[in-house]
N, C-alpha and C. Protein backbone atom coordinates (compact mmCIF):
# COMPACT_ATOMS: atom_id res chain seq x y z
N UNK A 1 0.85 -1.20 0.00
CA UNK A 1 0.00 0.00 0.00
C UNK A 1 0.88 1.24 0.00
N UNK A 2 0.85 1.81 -0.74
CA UNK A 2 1.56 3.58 -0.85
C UNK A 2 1.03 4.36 0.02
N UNK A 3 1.68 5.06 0.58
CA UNK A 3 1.50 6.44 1.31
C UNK A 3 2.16 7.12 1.39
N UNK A 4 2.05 8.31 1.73
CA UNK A 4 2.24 9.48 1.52
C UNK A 4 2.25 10.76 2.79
N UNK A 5 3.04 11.39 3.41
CA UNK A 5 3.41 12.03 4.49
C UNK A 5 2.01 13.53 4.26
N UNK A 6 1.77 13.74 4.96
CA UNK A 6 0.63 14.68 5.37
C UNK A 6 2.02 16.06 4.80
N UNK A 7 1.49 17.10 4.27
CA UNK A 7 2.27 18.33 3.70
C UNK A 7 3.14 18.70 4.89
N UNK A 8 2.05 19.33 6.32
CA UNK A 8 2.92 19.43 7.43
C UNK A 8 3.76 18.35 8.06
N UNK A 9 3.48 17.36 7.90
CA UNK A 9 4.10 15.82 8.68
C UNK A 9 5.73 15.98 7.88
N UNK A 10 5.66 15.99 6.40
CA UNK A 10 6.72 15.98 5.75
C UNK A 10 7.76 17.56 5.72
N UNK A 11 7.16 18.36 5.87
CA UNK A 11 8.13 19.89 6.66
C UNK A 11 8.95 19.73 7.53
N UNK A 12 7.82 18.88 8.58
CA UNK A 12 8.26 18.71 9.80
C UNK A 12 9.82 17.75 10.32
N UNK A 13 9.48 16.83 8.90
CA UNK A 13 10.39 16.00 9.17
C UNK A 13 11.52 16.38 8.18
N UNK A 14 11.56 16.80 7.16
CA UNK A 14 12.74 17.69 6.80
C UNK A 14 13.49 18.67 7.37
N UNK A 15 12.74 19.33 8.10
CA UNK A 15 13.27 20.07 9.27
C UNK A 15 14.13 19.70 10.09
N UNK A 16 13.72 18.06 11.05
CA UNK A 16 14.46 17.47 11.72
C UNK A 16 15.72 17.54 11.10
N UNK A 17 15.54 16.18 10.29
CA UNK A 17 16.80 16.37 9.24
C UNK A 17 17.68 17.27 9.11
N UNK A 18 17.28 18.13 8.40
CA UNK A 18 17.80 19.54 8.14
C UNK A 18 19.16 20.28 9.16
N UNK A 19 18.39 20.17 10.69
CA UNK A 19 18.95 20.78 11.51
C UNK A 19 19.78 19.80 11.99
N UNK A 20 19.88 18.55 12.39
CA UNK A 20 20.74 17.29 12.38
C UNK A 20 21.54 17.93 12.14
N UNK A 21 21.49 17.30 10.38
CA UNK A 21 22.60 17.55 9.22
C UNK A 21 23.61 18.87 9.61
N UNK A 22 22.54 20.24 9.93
CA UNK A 22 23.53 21.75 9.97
C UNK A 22 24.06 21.32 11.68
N UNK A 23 23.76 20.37 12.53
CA UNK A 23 24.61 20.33 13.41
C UNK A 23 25.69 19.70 13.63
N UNK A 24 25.92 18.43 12.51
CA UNK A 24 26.75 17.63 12.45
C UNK A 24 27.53 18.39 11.59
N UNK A 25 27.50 19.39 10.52
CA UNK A 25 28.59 19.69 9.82
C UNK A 25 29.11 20.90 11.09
N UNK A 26 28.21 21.91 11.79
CA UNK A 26 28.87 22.69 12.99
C UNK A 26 29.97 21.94 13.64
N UNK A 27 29.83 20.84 14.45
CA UNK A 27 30.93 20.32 14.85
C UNK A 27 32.44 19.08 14.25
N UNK A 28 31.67 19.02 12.93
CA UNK A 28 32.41 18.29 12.38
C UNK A 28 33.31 18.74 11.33
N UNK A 29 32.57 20.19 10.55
CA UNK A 29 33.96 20.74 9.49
C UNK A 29 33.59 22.31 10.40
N UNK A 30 32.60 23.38 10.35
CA UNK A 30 32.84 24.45 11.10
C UNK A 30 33.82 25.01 12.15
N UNK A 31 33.43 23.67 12.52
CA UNK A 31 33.91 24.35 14.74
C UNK A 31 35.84 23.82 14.03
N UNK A 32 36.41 22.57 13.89
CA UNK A 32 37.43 22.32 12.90
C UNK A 32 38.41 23.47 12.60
N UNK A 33 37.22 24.44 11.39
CA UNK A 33 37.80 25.26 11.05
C UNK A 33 38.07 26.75 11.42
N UNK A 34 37.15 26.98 12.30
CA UNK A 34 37.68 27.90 12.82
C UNK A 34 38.98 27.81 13.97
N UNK A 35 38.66 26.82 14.84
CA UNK A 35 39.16 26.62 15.54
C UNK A 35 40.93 26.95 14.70
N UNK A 36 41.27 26.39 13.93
CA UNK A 36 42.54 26.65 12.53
C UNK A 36 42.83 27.88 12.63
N UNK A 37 42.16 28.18 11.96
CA UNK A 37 41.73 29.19 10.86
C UNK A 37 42.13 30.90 11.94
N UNK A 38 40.89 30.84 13.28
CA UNK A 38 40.75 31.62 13.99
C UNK A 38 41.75 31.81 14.80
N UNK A 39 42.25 30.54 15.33
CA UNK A 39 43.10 30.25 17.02
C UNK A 39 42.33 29.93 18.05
N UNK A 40 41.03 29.58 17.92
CA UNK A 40 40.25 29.23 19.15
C UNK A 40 40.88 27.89 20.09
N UNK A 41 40.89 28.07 21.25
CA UNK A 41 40.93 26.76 21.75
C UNK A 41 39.77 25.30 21.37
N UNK A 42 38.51 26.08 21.23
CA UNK A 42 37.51 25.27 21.20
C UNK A 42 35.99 25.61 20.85
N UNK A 43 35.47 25.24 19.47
CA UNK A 43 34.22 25.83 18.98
C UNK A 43 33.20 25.05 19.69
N UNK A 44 31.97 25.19 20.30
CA UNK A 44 30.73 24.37 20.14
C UNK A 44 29.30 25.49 19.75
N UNK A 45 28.52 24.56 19.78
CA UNK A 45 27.15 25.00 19.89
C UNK A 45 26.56 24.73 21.21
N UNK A 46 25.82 25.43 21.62
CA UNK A 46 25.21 25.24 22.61
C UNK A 46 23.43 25.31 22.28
N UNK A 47 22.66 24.97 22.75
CA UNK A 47 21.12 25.29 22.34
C UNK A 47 20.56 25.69 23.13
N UNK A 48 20.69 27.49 23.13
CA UNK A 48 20.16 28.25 23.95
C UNK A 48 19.57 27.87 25.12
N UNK A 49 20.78 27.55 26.12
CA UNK A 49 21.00 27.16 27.61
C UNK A 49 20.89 28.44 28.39
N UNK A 50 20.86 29.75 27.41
CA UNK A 50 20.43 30.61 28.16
C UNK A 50 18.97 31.23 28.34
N UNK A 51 18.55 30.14 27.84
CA UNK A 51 17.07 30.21 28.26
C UNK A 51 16.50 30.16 29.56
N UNK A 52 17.02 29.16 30.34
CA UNK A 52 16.37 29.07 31.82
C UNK A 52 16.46 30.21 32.63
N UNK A 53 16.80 31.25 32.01
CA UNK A 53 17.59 32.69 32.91
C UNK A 53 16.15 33.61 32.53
N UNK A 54 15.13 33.43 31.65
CA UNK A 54 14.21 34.13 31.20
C UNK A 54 13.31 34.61 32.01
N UNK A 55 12.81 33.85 33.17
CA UNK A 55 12.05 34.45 34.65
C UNK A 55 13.07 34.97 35.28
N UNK A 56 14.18 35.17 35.45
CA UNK A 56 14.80 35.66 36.76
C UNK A 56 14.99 37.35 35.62
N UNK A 57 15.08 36.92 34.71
CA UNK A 57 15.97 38.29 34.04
C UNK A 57 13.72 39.43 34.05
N UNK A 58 13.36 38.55 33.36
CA UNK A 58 11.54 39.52 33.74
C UNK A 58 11.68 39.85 34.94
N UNK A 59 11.80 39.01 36.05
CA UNK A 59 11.34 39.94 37.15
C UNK A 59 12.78 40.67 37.95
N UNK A 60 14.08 41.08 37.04
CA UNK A 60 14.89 41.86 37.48
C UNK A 60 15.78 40.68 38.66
N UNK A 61 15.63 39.81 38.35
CA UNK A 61 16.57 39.44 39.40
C UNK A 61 17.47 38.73 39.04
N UNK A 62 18.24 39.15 37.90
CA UNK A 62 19.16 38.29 37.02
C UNK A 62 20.38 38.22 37.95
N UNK A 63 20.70 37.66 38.21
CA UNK A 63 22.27 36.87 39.09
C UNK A 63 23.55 36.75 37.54
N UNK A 64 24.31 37.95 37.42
CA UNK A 64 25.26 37.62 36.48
C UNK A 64 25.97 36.23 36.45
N UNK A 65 26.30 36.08 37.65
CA UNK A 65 27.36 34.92 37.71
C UNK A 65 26.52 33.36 37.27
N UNK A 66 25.19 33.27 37.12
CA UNK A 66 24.56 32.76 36.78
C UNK A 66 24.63 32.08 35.34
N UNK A 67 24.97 32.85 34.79
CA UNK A 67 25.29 32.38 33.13
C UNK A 67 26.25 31.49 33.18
N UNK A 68 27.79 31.94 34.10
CA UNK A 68 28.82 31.05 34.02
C UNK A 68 28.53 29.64 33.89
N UNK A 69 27.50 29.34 35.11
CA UNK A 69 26.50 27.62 35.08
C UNK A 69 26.97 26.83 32.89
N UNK A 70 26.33 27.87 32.53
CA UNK A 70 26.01 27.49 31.28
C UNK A 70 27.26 27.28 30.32
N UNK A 71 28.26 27.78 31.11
CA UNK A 71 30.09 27.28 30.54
C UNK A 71 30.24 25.83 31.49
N UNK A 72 30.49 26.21 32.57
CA UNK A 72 30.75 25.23 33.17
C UNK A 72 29.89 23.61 32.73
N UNK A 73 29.24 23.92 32.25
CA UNK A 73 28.21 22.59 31.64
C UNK A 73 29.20 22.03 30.70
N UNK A 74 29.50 22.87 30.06
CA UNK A 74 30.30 22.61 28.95
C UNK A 74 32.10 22.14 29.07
N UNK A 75 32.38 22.54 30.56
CA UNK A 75 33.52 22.34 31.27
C UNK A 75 34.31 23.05 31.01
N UNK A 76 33.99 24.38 31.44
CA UNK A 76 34.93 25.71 31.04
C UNK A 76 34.05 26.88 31.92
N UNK A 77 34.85 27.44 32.61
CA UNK A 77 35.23 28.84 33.55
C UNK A 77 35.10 29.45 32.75
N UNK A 78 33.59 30.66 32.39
CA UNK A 78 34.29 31.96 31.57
C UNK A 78 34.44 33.35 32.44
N UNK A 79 35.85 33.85 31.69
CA UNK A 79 35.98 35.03 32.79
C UNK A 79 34.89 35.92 32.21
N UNK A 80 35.62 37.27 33.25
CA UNK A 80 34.25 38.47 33.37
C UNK A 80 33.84 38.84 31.75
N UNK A 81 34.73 38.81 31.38
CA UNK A 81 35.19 39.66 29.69
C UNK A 81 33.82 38.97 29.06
N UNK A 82 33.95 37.18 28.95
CA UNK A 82 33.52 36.22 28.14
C UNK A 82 32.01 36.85 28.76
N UNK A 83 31.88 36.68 29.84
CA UNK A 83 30.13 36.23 30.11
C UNK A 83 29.36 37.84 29.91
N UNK A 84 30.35 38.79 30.15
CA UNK A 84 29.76 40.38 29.60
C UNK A 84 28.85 40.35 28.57
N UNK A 85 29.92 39.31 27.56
CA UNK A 85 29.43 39.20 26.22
C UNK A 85 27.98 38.74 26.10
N UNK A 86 28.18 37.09 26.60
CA UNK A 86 26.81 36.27 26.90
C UNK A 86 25.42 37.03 27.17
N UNK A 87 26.10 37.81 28.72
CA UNK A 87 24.95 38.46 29.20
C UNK A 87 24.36 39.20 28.10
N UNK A 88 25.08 40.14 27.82
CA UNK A 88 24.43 41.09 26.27
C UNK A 88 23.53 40.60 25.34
N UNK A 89 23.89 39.14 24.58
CA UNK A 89 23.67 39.00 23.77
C UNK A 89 21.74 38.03 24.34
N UNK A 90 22.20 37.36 25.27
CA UNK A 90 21.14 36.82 26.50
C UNK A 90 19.83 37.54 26.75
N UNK A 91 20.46 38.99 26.89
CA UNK A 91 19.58 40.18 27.19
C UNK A 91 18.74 40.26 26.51
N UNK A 92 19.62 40.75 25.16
CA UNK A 92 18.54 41.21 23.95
C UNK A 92 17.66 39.93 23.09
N UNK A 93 18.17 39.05 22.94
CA UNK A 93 17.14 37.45 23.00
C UNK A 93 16.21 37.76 24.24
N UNK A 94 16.16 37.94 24.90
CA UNK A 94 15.37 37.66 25.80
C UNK A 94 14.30 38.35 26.02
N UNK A 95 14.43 39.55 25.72
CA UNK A 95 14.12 41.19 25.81
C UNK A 95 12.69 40.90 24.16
N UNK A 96 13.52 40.36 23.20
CA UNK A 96 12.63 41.22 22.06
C UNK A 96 11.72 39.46 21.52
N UNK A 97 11.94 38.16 22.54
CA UNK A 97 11.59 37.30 22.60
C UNK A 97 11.68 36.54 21.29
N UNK A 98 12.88 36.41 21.38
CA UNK A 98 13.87 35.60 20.10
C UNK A 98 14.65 34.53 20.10
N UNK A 99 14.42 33.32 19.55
CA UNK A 99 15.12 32.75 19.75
C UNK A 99 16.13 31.82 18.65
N UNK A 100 17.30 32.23 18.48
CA UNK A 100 17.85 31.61 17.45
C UNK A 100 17.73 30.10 17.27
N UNK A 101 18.44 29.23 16.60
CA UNK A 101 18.46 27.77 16.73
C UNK A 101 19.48 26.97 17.31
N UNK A 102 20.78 28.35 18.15
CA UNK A 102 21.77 28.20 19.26
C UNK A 102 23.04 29.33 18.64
N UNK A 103 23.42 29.10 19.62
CA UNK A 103 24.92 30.39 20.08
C UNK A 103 26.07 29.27 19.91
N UNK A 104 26.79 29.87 18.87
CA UNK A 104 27.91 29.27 18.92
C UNK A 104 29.52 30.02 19.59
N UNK A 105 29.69 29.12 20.94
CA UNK A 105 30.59 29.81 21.59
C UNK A 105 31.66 29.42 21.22
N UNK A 106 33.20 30.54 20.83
CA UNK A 106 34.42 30.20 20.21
C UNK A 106 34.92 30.35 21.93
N UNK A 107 36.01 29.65 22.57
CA UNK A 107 36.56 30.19 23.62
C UNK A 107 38.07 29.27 23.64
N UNK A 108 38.97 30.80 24.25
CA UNK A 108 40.22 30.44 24.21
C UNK A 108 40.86 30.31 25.46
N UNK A 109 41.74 29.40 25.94
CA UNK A 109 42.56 29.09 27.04
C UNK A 109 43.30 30.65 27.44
N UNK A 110 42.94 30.32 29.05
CA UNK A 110 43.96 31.75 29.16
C UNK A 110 45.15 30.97 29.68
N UNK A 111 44.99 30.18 30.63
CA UNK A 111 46.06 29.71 31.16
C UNK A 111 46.08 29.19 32.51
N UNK A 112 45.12 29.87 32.89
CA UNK A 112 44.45 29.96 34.54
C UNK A 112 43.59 28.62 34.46
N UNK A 113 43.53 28.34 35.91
CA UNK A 113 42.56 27.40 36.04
C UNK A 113 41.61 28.09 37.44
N UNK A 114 40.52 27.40 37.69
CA UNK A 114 39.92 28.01 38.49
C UNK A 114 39.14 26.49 39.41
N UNK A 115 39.36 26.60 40.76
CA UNK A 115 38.77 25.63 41.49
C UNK A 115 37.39 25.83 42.10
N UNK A 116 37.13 24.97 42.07
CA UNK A 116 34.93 25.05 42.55
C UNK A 116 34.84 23.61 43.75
N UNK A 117 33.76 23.76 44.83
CA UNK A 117 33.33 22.64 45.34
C UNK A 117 32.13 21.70 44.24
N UNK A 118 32.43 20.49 44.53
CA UNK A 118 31.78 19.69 43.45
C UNK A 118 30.35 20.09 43.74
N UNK A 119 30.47 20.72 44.91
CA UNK A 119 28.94 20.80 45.54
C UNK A 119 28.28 21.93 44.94
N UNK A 120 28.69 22.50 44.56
CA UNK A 120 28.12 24.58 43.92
C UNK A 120 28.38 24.01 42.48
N UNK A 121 28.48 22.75 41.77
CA UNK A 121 28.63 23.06 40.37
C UNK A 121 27.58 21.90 39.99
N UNK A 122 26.31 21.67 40.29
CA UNK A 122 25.46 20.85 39.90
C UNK A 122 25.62 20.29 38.14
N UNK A 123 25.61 20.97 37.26
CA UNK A 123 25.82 20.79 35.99
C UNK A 123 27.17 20.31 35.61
N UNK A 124 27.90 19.95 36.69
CA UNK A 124 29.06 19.22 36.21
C UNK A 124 29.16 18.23 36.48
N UNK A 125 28.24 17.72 36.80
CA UNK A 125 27.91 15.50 36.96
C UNK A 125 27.30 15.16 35.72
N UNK A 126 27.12 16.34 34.68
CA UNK A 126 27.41 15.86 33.42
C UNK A 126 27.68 16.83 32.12
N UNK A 127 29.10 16.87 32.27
CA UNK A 127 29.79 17.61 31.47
C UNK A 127 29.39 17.16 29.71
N UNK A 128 29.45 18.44 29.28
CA UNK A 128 28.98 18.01 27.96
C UNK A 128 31.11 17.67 27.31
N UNK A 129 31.62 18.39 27.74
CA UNK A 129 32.93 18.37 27.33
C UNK A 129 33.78 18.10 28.57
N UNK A 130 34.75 17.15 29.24
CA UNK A 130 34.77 17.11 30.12
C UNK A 130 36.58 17.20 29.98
N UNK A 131 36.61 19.18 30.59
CA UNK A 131 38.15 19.61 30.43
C UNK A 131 38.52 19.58 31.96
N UNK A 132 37.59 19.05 33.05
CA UNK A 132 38.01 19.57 34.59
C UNK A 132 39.17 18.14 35.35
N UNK A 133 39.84 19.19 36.03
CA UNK A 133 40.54 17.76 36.93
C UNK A 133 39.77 17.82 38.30
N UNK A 134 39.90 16.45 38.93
CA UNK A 134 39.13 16.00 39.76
C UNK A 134 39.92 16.14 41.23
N UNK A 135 39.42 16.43 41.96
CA UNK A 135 40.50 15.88 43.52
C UNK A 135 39.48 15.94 44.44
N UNK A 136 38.98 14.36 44.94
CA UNK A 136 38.08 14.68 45.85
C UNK A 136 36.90 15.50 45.81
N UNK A 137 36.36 16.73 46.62
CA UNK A 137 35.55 16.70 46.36
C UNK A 137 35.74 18.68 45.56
N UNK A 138 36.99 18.78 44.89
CA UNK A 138 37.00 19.81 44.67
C UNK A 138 37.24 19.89 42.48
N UNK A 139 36.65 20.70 42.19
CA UNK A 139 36.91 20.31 40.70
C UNK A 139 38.11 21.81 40.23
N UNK A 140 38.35 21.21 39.12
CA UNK A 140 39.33 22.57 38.69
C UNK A 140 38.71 22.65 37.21
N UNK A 141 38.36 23.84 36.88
CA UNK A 141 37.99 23.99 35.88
C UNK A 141 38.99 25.25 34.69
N UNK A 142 39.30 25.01 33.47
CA UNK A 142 40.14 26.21 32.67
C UNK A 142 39.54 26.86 32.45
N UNK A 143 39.94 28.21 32.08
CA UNK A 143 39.42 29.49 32.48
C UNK A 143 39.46 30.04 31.19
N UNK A 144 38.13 30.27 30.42
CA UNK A 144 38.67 30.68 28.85
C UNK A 144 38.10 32.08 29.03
N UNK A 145 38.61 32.91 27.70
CA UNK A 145 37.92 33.91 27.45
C UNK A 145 37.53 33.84 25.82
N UNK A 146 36.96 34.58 25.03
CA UNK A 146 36.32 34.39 24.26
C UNK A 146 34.88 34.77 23.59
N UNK A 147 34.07 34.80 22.54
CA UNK A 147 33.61 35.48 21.98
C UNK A 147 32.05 34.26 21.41
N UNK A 148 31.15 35.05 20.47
CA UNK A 148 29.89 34.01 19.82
C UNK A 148 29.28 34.82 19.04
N UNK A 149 28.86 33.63 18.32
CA UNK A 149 27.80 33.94 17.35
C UNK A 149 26.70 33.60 17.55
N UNK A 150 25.47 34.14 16.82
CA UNK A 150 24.25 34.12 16.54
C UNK A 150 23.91 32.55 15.57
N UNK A 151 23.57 31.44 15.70
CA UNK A 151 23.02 30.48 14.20
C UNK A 151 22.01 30.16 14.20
N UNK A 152 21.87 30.44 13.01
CA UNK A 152 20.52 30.52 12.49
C UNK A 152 20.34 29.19 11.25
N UNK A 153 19.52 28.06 11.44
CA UNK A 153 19.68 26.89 10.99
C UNK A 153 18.29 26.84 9.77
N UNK A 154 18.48 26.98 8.18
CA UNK A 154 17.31 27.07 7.21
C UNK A 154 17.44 25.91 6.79
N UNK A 155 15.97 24.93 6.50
CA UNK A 155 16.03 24.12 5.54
C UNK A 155 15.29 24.53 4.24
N UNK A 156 15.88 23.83 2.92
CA UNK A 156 14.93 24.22 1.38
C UNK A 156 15.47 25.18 0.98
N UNK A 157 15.04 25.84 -0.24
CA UNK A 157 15.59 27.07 -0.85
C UNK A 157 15.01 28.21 -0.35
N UNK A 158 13.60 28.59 0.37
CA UNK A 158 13.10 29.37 0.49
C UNK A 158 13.07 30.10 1.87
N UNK A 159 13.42 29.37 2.62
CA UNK A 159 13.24 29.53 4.15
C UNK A 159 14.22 30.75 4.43
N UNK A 160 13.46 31.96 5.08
CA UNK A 160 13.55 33.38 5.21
C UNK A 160 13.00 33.22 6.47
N UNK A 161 14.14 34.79 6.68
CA UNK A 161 13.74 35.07 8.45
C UNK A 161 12.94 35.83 8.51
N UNK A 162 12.13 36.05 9.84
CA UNK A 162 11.21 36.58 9.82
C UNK A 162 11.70 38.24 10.67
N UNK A 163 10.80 38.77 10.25
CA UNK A 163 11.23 40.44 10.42
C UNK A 163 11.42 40.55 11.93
N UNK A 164 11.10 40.14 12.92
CA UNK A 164 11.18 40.29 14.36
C UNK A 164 12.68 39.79 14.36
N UNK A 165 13.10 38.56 14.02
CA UNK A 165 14.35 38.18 13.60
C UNK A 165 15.61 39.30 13.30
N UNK A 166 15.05 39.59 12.02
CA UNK A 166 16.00 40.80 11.22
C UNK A 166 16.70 41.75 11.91
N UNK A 167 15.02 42.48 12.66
CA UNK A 167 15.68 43.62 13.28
C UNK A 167 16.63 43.54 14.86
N UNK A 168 15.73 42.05 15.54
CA UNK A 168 16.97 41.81 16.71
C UNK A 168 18.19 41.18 16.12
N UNK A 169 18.77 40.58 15.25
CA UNK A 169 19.90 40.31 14.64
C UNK A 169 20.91 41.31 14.15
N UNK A 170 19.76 42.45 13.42
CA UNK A 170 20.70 43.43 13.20
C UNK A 170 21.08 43.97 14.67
N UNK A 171 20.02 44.30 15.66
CA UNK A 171 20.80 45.00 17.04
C UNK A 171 21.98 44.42 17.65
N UNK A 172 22.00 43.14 17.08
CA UNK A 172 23.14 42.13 17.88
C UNK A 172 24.45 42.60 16.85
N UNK A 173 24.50 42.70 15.69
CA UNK A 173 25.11 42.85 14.59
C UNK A 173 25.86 44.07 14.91
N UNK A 174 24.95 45.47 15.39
CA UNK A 174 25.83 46.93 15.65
C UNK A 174 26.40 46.16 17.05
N UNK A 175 26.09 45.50 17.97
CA UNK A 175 27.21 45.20 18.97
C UNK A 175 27.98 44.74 18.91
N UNK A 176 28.38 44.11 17.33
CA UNK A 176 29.53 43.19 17.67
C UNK A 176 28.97 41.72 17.73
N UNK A 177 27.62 41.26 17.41
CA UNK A 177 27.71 39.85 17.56
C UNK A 177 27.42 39.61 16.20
N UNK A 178 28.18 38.45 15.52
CA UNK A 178 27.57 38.30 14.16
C UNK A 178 26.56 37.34 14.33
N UNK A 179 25.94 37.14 13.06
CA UNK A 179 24.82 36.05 12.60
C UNK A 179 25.59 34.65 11.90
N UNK A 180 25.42 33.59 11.76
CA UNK A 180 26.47 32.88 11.17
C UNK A 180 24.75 32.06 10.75
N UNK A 181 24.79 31.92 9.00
CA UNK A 181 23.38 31.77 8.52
C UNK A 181 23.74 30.04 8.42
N UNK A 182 23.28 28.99 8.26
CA UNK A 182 23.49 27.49 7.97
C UNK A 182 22.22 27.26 7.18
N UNK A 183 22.05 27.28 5.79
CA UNK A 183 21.33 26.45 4.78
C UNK A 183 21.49 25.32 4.79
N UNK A 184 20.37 24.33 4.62
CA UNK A 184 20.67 22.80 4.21
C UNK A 184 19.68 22.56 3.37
N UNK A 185 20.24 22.18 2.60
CA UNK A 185 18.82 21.19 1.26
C UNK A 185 19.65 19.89 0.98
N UNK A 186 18.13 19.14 1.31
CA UNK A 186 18.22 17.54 0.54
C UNK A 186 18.44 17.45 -0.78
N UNK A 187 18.98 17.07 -1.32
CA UNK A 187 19.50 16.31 -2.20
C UNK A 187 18.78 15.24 -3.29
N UNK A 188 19.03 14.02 -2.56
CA UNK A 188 18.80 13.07 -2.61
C UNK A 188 19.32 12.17 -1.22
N UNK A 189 17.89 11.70 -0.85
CA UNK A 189 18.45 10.47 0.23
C UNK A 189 19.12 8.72 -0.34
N UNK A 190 18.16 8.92 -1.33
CA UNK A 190 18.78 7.45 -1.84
C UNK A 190 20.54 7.84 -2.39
N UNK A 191 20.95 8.61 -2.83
CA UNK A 191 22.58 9.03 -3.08
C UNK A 191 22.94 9.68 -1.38
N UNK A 192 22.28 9.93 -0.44
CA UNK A 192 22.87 10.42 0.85
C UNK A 192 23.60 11.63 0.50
N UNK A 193 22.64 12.53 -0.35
CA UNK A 193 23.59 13.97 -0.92
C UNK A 193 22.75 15.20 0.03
N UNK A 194 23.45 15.98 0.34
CA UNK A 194 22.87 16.91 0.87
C UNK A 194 23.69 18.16 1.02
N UNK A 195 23.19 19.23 0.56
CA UNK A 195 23.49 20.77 0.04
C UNK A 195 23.72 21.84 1.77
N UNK A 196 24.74 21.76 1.93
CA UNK A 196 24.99 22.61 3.58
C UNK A 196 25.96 24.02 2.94
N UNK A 197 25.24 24.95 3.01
CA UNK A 197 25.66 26.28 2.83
C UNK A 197 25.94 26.93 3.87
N UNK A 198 27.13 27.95 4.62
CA UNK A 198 26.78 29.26 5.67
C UNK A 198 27.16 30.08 5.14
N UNK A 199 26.97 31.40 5.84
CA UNK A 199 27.37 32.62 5.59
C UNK A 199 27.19 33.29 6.68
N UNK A 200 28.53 34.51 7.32
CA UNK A 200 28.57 34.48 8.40
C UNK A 200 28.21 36.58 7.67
N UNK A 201 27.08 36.98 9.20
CA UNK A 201 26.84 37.91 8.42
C UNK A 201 27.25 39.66 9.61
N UNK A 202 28.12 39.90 8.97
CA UNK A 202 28.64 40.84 9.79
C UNK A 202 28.21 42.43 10.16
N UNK A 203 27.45 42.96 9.10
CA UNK A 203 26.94 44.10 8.49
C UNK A 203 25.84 43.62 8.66
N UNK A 204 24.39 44.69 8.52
CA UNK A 204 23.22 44.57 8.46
C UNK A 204 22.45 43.83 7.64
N UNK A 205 21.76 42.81 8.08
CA UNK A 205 20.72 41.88 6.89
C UNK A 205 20.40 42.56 5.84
């Protein structure tokens, strides 16, 4: 019997796909190359982990040091410099109720290490990257500083941002944060071909 995916059922699931695909090439030729290219110690994506900060930041009671949580997950100390950044960029996502498809954080070794009780670092019983040394019940974590982008993940030829988008991207854009765009189009699945474009956008949409 033939069938056939419902119009939305089949979006939906190209989509999946889609964003997979633009995450496996992020960490597999992107993050790679900058890392080269740039001097980073270390590219990832993260998927807007700075979300859970969205009630404390509405009702004014944002705890800066709070964000750090969201390095340390990742197994990395960011100094004041790094999370300035975060916060900023955190803010205005948060503020004009935007949400990209994740922040890609570049961060570089300073040299420093920084020690924590295992007890104050809940998110480190499961490190997504695991750079800390252990002693008992104290962890040491490296201390990067470092910079991010905005990604923004399209599947198909047509897929356009939407104007609420534009104009908080461009506000991120006069601060200093770029947009880094990731196209993907299928191909063909039976050849396993698939079309992954970026463009990193520095100047105004």
């Amino acid at each position: 019997m033939e069938y056939h995916f419902k119009t939305l059922e089949l979006n939906t699931l190209n989509g999946m796909i889609g964003e997979h695909l633009a995450r496996s090439f992020i960490r597999n030729t992107l993050a790679p190359k900058l890392v080269e290219e740039e001097g980073w110690s270390h590219v990832f994506l993260n998927k807007n982990d700075y979300k859970h900060h969205k009630e404390s930041w509405k009702q004014k009671l944002f705890r800066f040091d709070a964000f750090r949580d969201d390095f340390i997950a990742h197994g990395f100390y960011a100094n004041r410099k790094l999370l300035s950044r975060y916060a900023q960029v955190a803010g205005v996502l948060v503020e004009n109720h935007c949400t990209p498809d994740g922040l890609l954080l570049k961060v570089r070794l300073t040299g420093e290490t920084k020690k924590l009780m295992k007890s104050k670092c809940p998110k480190a019983a499961s490190l997504r990257i695991d750079t800390s040394h252990r002693s008992g019940d104290i962890l040491e974590f490296p201390v990067v500083d470092g910079n991010l982008e905005i990604v923004e993940i399209k599947c198909g030829r047509t897929a356009k941002l939407m104007i609420k988008q534009k104009n908080t991207y461009n506000d991120l854009i006069a601060k200093g944060i770029p947009l880094r765009m990731i196209r993907v189009r299928i191909v063909s699945f039976d050849l396993n071909q698939f079309l992954v474009e970026e463009h990193k956008y520095e100047r105004f949409l």
